[in-house]
Structures are given as structure tokens and as C-alpha cells.
Protein backbone atom coordinates (compact mmCIF):
# COMPACT_ATOMS: atom_id res chain seq x y z
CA UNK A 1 115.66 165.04 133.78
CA UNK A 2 118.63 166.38 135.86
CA UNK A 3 118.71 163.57 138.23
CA UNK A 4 118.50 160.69 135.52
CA UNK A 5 122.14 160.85 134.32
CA UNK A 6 123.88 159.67 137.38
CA UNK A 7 120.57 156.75 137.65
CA UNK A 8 121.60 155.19 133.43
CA UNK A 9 125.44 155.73 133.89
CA UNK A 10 124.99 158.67 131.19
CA UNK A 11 127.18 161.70 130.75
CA UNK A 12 123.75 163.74 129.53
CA UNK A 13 120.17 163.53 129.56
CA UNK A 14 118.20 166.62 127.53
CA UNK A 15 114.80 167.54 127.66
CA UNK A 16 113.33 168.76 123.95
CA UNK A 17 109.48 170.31 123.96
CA UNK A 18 107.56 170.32 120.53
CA UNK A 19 106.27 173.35 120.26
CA UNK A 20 104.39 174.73 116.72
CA UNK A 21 106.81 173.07 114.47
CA UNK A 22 109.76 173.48 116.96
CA UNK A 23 112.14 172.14 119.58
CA UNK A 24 112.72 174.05 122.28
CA UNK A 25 115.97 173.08 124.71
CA UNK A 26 117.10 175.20 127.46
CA UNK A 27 120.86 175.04 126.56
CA UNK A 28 120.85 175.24 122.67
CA UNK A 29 117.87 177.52 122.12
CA UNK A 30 115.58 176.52 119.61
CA UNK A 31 116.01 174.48 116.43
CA UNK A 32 113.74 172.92 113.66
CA UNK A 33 112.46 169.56 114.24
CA UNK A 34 113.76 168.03 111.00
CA UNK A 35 117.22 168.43 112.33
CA UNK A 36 119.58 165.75 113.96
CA UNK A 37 118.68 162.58 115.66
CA UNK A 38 116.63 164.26 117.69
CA UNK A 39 114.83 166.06 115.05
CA UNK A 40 114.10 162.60 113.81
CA UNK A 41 112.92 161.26 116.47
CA UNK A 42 110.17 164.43 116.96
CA UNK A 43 109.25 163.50 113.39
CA UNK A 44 108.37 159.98 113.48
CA UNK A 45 107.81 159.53 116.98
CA UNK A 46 110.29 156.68 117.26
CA UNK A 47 112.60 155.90 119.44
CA UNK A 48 116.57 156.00 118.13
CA UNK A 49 119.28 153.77 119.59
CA UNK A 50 122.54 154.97 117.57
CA UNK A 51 126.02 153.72 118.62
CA UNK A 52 128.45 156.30 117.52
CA UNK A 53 125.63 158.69 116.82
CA UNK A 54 127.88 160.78 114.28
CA UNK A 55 127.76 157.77 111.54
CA UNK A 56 123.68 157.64 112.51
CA UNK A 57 121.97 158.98 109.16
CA UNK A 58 120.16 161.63 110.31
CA UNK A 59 123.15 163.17 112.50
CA UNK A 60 123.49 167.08 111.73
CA UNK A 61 126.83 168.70 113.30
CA UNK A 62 124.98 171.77 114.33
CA UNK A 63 122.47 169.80 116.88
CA UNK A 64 124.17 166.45 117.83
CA UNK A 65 127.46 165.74 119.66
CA UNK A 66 130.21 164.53 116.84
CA UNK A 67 132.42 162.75 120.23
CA UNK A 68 129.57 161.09 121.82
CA UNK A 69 129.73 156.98 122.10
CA UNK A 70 126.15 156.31 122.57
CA UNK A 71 122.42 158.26 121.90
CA UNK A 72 119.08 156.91 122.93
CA UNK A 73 116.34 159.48 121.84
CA UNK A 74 112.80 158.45 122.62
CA UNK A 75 109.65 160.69 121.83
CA UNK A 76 107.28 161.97 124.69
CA UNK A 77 104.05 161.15 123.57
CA UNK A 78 100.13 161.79 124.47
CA UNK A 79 97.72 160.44 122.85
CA UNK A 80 99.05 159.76 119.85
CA UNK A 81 100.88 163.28 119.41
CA UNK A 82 104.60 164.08 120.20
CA UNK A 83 105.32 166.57 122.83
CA UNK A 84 108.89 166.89 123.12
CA UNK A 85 111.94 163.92 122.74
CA UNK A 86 114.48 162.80 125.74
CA UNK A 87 118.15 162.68 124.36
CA UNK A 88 120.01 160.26 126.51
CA UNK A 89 124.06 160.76 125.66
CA UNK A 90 127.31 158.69 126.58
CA UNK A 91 130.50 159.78 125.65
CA UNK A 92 132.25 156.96 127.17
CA UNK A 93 135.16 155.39 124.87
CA UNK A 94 133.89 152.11 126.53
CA UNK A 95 130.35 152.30 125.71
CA UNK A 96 128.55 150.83 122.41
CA UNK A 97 124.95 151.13 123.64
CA UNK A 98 122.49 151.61 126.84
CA UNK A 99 121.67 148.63 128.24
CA UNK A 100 117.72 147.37 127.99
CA UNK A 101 117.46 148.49 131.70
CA UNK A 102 118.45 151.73 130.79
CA UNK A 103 116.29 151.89 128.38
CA UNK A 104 113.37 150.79 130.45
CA UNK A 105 113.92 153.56 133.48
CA UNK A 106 114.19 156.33 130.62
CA UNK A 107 110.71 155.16 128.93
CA UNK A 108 109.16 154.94 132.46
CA UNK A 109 110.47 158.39 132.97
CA UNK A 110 109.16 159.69 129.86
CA UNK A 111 105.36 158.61 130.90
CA UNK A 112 105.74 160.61 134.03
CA UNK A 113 107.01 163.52 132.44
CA UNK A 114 104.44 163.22 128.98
């Protein structure tokens, strides 16, 4: 996950494991899955593109990054079952979304590391 950053021209790439009912990240400690974006994502197990991520619906202040330009959340799934989400962040002024190709390299990712 550390090396994908520099790869998708992203300022952060974050790692989230699903883990009886929570979501455990090495930098922000653990937090309910029902909260923020990423939250979201763990829910459903679908993927969230949000441009300006703080006027995305499911945004919460205390998990996701009120200056970032650009999310892309996608779940890690096995069969069927979501182990943990990728949070893919831009906080480029210049940047409204990742680009398909960005998108692509992070899902391929995510099947290596699922």
C-alpha cells in the first residue's frame, strides 16, 4: 500500500481491515464501520468515487479528510465477504477525480492484497 501513492499520482493510499464489526488502520486506531466514506464503503461493499469528498453524503469529520480534492474507496473482498477497504486520497487543488487507469491499478492491487 506504501508504494502505490507515488504509482496513481495520489497524496495517500490507506489500508482499512474489517475486523468483528470494526476497522482497524494503523494511523487512526480503530473506528466503527458505519462511519465516513470509508465506513460506507465496508458496509455495502461498493466502491466510492467522491470529488470533494467533504460534500460526499456519508463524509464524517472525525474519519475523512475535510481538504482533500479527490477519494476513491474500494472494498477488499473474498468470496463474497468484505475484509478491509483501500482509501485512495488527492488533495490536489487541480484534481476532480482518479483517472479510470488509476482506478484499474488500485482494483488489481486490491485482488493481490484480498
Amino acid at each position: 500500500v506504501v508504494q502505490l501513492p507515488p504509482l496513481l499520482n495520489a497524496d495517500e493510499c490507506s489500508l482499512f481491515i474489517l475486523e468483528q464489526g470494526t476497522l482497524t488502520e494503523a494511523h487512526t486506531g480503530t473506528v466503527k464501520p458505519t462511519v465516513g466514506i470509508v465506513g460506507q464503503v465496508a458496509l455495502n461493499g461498493e466502491a466510492v468515487m467522491a470529488t470533494q469528498p467533504a460534500g460526499h453524503e456519508s463524509f464524517d469529520s472525525s474519519m475523512d479528510y475535510e481538504n482533500a480534492s479527490a477519494y476513491y474507496c474500494m472494498p477488499l473482498m473474498l468470496k463474497g465477504e468484505v475484509l478491509g477497504v483501500v482509501r485512495l486520497v488527492s488533495f490536489a487543488e487541480d484534481c476532480s477525480a482518479f483517472s479510470t487507469e488509476q482506478m484499474t491499478i488500485l482494483e488489481i492491487a486490491g485482488l493481490s492484497v484480498a
